[in-house]
N, C-alpha and C. Protein backbone atom coordinates (compact mmCIF):
# COMPACT_ATOMS: atom_id res chain seq x y z
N UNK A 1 0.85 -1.17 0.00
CA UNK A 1 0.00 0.00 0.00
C UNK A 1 0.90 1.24 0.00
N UNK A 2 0.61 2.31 -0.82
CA UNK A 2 1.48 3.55 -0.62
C UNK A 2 1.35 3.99 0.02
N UNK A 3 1.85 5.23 0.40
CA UNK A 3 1.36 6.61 1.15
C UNK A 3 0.77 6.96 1.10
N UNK A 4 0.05 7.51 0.25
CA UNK A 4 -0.99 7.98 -0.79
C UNK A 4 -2.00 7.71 0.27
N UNK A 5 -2.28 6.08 -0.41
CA UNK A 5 -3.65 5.46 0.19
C UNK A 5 -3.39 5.56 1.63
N UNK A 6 -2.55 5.25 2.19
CA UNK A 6 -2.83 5.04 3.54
C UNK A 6 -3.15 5.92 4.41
N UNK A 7 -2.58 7.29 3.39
CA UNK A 7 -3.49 8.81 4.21
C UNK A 7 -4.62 9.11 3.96
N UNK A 8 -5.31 8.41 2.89
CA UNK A 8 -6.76 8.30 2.59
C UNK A 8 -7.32 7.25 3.12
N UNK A 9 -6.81 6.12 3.41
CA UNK A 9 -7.49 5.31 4.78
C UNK A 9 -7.52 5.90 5.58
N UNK A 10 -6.28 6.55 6.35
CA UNK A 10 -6.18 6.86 7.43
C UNK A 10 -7.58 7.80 7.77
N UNK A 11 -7.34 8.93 6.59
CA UNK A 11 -8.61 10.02 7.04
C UNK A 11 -10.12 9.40 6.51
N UNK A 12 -10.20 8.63 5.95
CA UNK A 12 -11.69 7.90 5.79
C UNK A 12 -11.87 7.42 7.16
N UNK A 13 -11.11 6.73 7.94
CA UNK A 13 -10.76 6.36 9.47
C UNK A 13 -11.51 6.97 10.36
N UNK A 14 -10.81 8.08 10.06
CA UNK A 14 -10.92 9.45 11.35
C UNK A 14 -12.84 9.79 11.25
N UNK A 15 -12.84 10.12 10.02
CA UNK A 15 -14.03 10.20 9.63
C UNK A 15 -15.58 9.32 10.19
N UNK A 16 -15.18 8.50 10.16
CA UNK A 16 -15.40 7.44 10.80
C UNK A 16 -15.86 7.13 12.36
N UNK A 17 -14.53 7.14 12.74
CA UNK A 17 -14.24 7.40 14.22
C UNK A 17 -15.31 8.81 14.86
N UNK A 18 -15.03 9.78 13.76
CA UNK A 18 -15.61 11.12 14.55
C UNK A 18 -17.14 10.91 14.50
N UNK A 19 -17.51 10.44 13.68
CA UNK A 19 -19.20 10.19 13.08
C UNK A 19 -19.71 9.93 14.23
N UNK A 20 -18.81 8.86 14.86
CA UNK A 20 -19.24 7.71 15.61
C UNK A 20 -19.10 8.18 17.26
N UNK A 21 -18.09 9.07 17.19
CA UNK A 21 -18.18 9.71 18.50
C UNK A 21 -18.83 11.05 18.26
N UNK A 22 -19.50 11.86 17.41
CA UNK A 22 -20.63 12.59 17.54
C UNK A 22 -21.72 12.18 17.76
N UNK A 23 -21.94 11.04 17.06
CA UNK A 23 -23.42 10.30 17.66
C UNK A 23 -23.64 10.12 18.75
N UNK A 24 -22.46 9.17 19.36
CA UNK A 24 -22.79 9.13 21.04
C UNK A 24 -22.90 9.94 21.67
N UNK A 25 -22.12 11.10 21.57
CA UNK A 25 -21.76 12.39 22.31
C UNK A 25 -23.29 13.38 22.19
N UNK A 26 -23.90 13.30 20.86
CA UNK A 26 -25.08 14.08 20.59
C UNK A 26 -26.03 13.29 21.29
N UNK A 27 -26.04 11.79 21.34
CA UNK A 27 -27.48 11.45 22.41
C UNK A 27 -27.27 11.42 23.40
N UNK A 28 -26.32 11.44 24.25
CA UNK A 28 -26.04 11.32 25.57
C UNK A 28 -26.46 13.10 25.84
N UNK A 29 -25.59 14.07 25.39
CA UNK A 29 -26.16 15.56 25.56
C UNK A 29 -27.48 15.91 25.23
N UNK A 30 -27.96 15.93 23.98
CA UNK A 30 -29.00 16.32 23.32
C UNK A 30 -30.44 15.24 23.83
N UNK A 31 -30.16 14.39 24.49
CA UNK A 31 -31.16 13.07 24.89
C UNK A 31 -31.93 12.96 23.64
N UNK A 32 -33.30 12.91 23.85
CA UNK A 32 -34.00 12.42 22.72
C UNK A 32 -33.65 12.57 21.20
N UNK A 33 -33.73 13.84 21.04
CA UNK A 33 -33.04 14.86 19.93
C UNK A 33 -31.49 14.18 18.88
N UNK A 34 -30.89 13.75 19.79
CA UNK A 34 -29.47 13.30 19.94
C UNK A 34 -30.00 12.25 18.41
N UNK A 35 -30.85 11.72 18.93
CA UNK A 35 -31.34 10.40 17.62
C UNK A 35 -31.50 10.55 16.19
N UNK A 36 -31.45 12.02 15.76
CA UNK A 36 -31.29 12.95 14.36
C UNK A 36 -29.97 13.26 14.05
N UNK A 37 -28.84 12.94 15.18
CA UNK A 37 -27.62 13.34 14.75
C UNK A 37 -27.09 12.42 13.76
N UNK A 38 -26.88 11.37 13.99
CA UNK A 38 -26.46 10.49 12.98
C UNK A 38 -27.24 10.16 11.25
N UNK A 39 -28.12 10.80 11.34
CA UNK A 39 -29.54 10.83 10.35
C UNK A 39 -28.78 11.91 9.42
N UNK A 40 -28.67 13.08 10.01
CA UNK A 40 -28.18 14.23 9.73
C UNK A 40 -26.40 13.92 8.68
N UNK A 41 -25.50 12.94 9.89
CA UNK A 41 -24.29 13.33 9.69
C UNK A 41 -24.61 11.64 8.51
N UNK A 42 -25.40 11.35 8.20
CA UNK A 42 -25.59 10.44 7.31
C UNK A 42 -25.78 10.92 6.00
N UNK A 43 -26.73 12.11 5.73
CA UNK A 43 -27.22 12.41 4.67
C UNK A 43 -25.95 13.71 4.40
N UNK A 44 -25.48 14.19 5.25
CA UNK A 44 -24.25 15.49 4.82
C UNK A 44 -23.33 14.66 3.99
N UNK A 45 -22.74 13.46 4.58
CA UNK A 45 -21.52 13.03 3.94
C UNK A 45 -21.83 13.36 2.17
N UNK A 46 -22.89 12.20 1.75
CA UNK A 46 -23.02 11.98 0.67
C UNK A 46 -23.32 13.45 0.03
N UNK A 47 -24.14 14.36 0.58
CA UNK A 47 -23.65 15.72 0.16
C UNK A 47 -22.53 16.38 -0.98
N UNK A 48 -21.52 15.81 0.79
CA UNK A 48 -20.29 16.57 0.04
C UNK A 48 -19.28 16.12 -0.80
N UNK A 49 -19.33 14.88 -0.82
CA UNK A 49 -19.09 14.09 -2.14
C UNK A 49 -19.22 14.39 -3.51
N UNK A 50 -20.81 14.32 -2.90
CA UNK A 50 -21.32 14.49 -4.78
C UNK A 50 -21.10 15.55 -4.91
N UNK A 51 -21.47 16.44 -4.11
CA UNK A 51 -21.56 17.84 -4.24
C UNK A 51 -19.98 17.87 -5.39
N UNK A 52 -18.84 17.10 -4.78
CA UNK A 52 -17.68 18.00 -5.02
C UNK A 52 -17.31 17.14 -6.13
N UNK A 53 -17.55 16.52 -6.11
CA UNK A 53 -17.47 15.52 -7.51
C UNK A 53 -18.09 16.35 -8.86
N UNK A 54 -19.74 16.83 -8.54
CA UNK A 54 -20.32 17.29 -9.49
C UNK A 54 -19.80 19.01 -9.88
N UNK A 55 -19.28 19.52 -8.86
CA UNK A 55 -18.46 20.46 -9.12
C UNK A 55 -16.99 20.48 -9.73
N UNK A 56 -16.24 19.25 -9.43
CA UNK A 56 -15.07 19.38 -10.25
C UNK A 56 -15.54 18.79 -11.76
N UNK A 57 -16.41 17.74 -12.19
CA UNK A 57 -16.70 17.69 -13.00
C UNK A 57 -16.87 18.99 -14.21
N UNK A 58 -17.98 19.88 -13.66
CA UNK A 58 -18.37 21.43 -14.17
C UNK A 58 -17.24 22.15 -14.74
N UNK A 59 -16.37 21.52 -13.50
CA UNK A 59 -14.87 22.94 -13.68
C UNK A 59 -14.41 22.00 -15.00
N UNK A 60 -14.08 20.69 -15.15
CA UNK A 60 -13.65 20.02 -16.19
C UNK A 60 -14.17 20.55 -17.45
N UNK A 61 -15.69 20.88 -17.52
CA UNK A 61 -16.09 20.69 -18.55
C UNK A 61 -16.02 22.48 -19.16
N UNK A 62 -15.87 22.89 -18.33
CA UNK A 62 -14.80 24.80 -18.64
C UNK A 62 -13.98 24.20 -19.83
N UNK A 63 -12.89 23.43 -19.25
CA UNK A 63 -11.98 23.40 -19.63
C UNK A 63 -11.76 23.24 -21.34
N UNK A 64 -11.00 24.38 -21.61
CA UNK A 64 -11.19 24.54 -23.26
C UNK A 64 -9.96 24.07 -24.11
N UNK A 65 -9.21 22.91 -23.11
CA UNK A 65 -8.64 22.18 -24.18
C UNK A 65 -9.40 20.91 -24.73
N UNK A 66 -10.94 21.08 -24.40
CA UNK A 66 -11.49 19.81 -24.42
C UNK A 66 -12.69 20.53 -26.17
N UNK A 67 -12.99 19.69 -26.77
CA UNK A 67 -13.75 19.86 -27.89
C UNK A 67 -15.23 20.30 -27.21
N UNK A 68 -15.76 21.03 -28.15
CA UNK A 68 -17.56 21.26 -27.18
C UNK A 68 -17.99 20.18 -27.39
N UNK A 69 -18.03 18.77 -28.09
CA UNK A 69 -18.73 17.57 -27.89
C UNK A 69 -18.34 17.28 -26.58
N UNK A 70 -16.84 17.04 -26.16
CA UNK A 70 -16.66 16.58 -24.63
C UNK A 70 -16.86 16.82 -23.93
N UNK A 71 -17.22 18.79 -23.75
CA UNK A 71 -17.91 19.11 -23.30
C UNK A 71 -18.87 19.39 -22.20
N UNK A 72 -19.90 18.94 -23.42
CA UNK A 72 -21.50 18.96 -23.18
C UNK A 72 -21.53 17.26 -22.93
N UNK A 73 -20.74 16.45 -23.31
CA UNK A 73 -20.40 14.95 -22.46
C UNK A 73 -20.55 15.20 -21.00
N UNK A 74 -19.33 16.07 -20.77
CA UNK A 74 -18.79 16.28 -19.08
C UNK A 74 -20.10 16.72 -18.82
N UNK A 75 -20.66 17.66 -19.46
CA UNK A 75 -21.39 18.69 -18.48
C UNK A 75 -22.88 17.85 -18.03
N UNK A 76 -23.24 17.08 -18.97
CA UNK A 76 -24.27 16.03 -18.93
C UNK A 76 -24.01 14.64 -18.24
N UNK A 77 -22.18 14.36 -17.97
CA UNK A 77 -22.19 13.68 -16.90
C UNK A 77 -22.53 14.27 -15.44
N UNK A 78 -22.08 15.05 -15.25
CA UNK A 78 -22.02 15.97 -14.50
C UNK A 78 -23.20 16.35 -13.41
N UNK A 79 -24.52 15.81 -14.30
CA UNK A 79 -26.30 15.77 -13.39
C UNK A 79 -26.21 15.16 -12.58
N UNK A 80 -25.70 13.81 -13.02
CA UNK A 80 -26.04 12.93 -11.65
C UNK A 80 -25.29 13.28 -10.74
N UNK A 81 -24.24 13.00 -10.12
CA UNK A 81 -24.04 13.60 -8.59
C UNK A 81 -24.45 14.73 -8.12
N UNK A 82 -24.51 15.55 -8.95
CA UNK A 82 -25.32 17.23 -8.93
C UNK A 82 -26.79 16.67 -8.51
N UNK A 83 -27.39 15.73 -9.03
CA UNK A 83 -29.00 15.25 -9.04
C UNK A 83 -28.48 14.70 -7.01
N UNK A 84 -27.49 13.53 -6.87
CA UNK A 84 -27.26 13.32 -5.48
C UNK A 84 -27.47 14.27 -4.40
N UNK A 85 -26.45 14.80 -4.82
CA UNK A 85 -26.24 16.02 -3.85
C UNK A 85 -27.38 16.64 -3.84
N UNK A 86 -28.40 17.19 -4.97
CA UNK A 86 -29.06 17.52 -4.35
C UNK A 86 -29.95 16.88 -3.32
N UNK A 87 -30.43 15.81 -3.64
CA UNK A 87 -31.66 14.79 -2.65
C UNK A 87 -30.64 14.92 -1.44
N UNK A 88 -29.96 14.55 -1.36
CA UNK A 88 -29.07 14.11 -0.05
C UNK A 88 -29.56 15.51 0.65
N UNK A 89 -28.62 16.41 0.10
CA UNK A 89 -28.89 17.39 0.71
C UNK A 89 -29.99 18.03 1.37
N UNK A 90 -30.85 18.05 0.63
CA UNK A 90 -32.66 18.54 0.93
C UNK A 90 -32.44 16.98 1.98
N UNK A 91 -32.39 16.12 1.58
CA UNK A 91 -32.79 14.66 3.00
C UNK A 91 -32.44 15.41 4.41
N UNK A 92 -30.75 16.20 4.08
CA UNK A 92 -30.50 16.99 5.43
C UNK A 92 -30.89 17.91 6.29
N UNK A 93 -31.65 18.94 4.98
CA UNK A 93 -31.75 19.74 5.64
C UNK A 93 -33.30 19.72 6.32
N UNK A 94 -34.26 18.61 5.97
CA UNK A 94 -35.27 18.05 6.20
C UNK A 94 -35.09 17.59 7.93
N UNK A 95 -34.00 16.56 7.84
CA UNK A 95 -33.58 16.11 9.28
C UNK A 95 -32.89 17.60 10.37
N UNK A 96 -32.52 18.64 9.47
CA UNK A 96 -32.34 19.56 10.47
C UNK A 96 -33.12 20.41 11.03
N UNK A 97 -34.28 20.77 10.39
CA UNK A 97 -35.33 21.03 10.67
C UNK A 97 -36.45 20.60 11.72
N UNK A 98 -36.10 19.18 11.68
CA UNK A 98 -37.00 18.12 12.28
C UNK A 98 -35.69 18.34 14.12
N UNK A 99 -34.57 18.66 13.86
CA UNK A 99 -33.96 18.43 15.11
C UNK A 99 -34.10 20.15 15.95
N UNK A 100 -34.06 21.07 15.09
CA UNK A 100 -34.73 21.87 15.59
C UNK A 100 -35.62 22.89 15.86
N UNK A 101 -37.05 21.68 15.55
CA UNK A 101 -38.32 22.18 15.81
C UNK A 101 -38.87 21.42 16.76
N UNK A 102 -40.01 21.62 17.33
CA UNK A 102 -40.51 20.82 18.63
C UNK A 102 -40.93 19.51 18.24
N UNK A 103 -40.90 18.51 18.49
CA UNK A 103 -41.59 17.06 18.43
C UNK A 103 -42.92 17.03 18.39
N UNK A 104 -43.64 16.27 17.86
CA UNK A 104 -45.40 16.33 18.02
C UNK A 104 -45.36 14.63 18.59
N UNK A 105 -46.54 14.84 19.80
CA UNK A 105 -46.82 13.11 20.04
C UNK A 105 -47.87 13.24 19.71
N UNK A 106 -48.05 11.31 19.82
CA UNK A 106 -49.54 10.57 19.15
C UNK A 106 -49.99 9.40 20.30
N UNK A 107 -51.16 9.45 20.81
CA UNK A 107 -51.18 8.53 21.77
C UNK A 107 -51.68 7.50 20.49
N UNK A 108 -51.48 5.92 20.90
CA UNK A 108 -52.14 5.03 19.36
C UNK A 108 -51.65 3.51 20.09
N UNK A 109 -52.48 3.30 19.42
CA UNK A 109 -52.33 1.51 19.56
C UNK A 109 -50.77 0.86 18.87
N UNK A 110 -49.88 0.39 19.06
CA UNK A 110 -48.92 -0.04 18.34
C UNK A 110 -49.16 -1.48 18.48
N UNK A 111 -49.21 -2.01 17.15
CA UNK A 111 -49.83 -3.62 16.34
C UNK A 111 -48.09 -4.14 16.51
N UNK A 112 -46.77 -3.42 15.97
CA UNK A 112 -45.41 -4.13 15.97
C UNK A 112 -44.22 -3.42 15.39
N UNK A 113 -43.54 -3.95 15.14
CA UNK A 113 -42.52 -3.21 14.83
C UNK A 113 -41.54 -4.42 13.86
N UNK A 114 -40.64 -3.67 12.66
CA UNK A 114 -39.97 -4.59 11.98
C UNK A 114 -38.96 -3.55 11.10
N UNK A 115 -38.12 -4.04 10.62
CA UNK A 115 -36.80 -3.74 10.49
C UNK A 115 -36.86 -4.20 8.73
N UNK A 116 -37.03 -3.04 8.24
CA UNK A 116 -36.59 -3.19 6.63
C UNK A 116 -35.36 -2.90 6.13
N UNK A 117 -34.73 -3.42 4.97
CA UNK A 117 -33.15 -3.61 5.11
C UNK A 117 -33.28 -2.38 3.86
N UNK A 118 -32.29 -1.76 3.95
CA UNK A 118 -31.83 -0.77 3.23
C UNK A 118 -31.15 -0.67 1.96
N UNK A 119 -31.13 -1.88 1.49
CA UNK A 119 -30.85 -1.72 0.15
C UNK A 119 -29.05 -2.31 0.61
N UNK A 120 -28.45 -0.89 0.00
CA UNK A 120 -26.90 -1.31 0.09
C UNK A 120 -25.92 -0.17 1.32
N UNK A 121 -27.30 0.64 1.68
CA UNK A 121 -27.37 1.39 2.84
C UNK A 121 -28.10 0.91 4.07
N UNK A 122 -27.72 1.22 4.90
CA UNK A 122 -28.67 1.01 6.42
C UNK A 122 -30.04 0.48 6.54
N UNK A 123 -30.54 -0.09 6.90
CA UNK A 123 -32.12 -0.21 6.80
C UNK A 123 -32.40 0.22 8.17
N UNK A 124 -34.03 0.06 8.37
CA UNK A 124 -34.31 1.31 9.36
C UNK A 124 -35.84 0.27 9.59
N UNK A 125 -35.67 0.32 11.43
CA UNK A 125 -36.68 -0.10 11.73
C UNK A 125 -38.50 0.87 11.62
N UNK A 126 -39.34 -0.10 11.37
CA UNK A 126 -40.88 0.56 11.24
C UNK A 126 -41.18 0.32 12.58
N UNK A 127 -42.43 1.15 12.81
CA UNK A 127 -43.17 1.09 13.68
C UNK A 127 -44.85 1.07 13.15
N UNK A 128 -45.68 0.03 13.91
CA UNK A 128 -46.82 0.06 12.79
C UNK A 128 -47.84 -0.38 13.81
N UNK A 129 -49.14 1.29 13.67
CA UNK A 129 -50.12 1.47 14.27
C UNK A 129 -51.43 0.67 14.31
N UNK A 130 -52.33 0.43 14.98
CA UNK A 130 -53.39 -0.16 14.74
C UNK A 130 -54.04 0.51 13.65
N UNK A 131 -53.96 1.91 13.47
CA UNK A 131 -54.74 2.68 12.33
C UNK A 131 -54.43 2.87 11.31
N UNK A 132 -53.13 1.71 10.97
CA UNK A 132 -52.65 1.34 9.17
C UNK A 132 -51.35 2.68 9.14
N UNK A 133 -51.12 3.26 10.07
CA UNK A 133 -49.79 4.48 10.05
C UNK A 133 -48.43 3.80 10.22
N UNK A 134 -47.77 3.99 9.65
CA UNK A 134 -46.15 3.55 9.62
C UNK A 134 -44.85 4.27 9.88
N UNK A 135 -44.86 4.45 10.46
CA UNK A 135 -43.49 5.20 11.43
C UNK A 135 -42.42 4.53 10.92
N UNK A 136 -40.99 5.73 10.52
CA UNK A 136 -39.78 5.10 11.05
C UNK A 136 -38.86 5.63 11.71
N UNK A 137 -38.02 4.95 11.74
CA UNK A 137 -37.22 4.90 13.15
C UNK A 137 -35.90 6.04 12.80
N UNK A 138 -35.35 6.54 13.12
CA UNK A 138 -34.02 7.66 12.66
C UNK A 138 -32.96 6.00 12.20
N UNK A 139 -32.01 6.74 11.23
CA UNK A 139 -30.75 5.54 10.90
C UNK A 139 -30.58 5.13 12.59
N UNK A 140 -30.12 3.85 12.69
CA UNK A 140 -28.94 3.31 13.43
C UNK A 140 -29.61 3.93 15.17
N UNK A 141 -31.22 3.72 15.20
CA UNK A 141 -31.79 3.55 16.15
C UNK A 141 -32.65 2.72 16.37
N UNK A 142 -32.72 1.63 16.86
CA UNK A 142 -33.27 0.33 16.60
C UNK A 142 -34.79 0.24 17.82
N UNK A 143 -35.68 -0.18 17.54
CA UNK A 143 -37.21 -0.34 18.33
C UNK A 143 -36.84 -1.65 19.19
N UNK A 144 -37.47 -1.34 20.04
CA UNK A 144 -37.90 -2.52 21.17
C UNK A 144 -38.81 -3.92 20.79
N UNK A 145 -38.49 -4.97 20.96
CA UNK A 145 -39.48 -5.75 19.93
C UNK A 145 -40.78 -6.03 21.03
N UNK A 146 -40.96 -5.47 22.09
CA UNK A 146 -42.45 -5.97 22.99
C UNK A 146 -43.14 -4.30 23.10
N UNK A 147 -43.27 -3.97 21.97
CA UNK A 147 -43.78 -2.36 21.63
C UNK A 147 -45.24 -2.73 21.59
N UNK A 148 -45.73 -3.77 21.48
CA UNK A 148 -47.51 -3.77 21.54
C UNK A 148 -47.94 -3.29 22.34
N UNK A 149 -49.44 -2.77 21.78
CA UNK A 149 -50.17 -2.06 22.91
C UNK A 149 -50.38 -0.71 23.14
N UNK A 150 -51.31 -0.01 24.04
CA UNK A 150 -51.24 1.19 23.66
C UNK A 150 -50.13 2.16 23.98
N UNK A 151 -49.80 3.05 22.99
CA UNK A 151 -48.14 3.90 23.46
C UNK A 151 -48.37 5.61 23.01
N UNK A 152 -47.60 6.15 24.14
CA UNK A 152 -47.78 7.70 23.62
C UNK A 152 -46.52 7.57 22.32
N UNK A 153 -46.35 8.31 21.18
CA UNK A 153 -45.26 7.90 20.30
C UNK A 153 -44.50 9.51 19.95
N UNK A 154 -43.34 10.12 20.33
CA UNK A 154 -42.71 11.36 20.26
C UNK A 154 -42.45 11.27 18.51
N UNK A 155 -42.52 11.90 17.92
CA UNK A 155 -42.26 12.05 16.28
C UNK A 155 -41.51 13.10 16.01
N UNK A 156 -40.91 13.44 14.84
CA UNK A 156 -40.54 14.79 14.43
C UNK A 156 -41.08 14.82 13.95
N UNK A 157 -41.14 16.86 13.93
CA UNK A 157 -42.32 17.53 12.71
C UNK A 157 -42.23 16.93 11.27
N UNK A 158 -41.16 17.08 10.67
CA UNK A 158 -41.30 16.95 9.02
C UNK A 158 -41.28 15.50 8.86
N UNK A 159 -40.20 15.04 9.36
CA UNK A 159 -40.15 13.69 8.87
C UNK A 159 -40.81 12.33 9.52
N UNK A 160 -41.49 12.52 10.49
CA UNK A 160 -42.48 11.77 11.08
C UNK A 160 -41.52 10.72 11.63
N UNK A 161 -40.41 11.08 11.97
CA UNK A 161 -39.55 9.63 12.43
C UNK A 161 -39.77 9.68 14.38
N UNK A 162 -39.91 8.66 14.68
CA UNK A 162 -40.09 7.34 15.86
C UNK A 162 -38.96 8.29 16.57
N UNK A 163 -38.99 9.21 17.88
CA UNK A 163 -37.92 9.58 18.54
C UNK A 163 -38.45 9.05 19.48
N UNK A 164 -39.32 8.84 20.51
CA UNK A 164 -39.49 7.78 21.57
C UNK A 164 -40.40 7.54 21.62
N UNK A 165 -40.76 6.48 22.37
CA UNK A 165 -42.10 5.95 22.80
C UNK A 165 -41.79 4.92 23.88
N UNK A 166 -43.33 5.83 24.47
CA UNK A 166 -43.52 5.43 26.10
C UNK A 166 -44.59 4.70 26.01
């Protein structure tokens, strides 16, 4: 392995490491709330990726030692991570919103709870009402499996995600 890489392991690492000690650090301080941090520092990454991907792309396609067919190639490669970044982004700023605005509860019957897999990302546990409503859970916060019965349920405003239940 070179140098190179191993300072780009290294800081993919760190990255890593820090994610992972903001999360804890944000629910232990922030208590309930705390459960949007990782939601949040989930949807930024991919952000700034694409974001910067779809921006050096742009700057590429400036570039006027290149023919205008290559171009309008670059510049039309160039949507999709631009298309990423944006969803990601709006996903974030959705979850930041939701962390700081007030919570709404629901008193309701809860029928169960189950855990849908995420594709090639995280999957994220449901929560599912007697009145056909489906809750989910923030990333990388997992439900109680003896949730039947009747429960007050804490939500966020926008995104209707599961922050506690009593």
């Amino acid at each position: 392995m070179s140098a190179d890489s191993r300072r780009v392991w290294g800081r993919v690492l760190a990255i890593v490491l820090l994610t992972v000690g903001v999360s804890v650090v944000a629910r232990s301080v922030l208590g309930p709330r705390g459960e949007l941090v990782p939601s949040l520092l989930l949807g930024a990454y991919p952000t700034l990726v694409a974001g910067f991907i779809a921006v050096r792309w742009l700057r590429g396609a400036g570039d006027r030692r290149l023919s205008p067919r290559n171009r309008t190639i670059v510049t039309a490669l160039a949507v999709l991570p631009a298309g990423f970044a944006v969803f990601f982004g709006w996903q974030s700023a959705l979850v930041a919103l939701d962390l700081l605005s007030p919570f709404d509860t629901i008193d309701t019957e809860v029928v169960g709870t189950r855990y849908a897999a995420g594709g090639r990302g995280p999957g994220v546990d449901h929560l599912y009402t007697a009145g056909g409503a489906v809750y989910s859970y923030p990333v990388f916060t997992f439900a109680k499996s003896d949730l039947v019965g009747l429960h007050t349920i804490t939500l966020s405003r926008y995104q209707h995600l599961v922050i506690e239940v009593r």
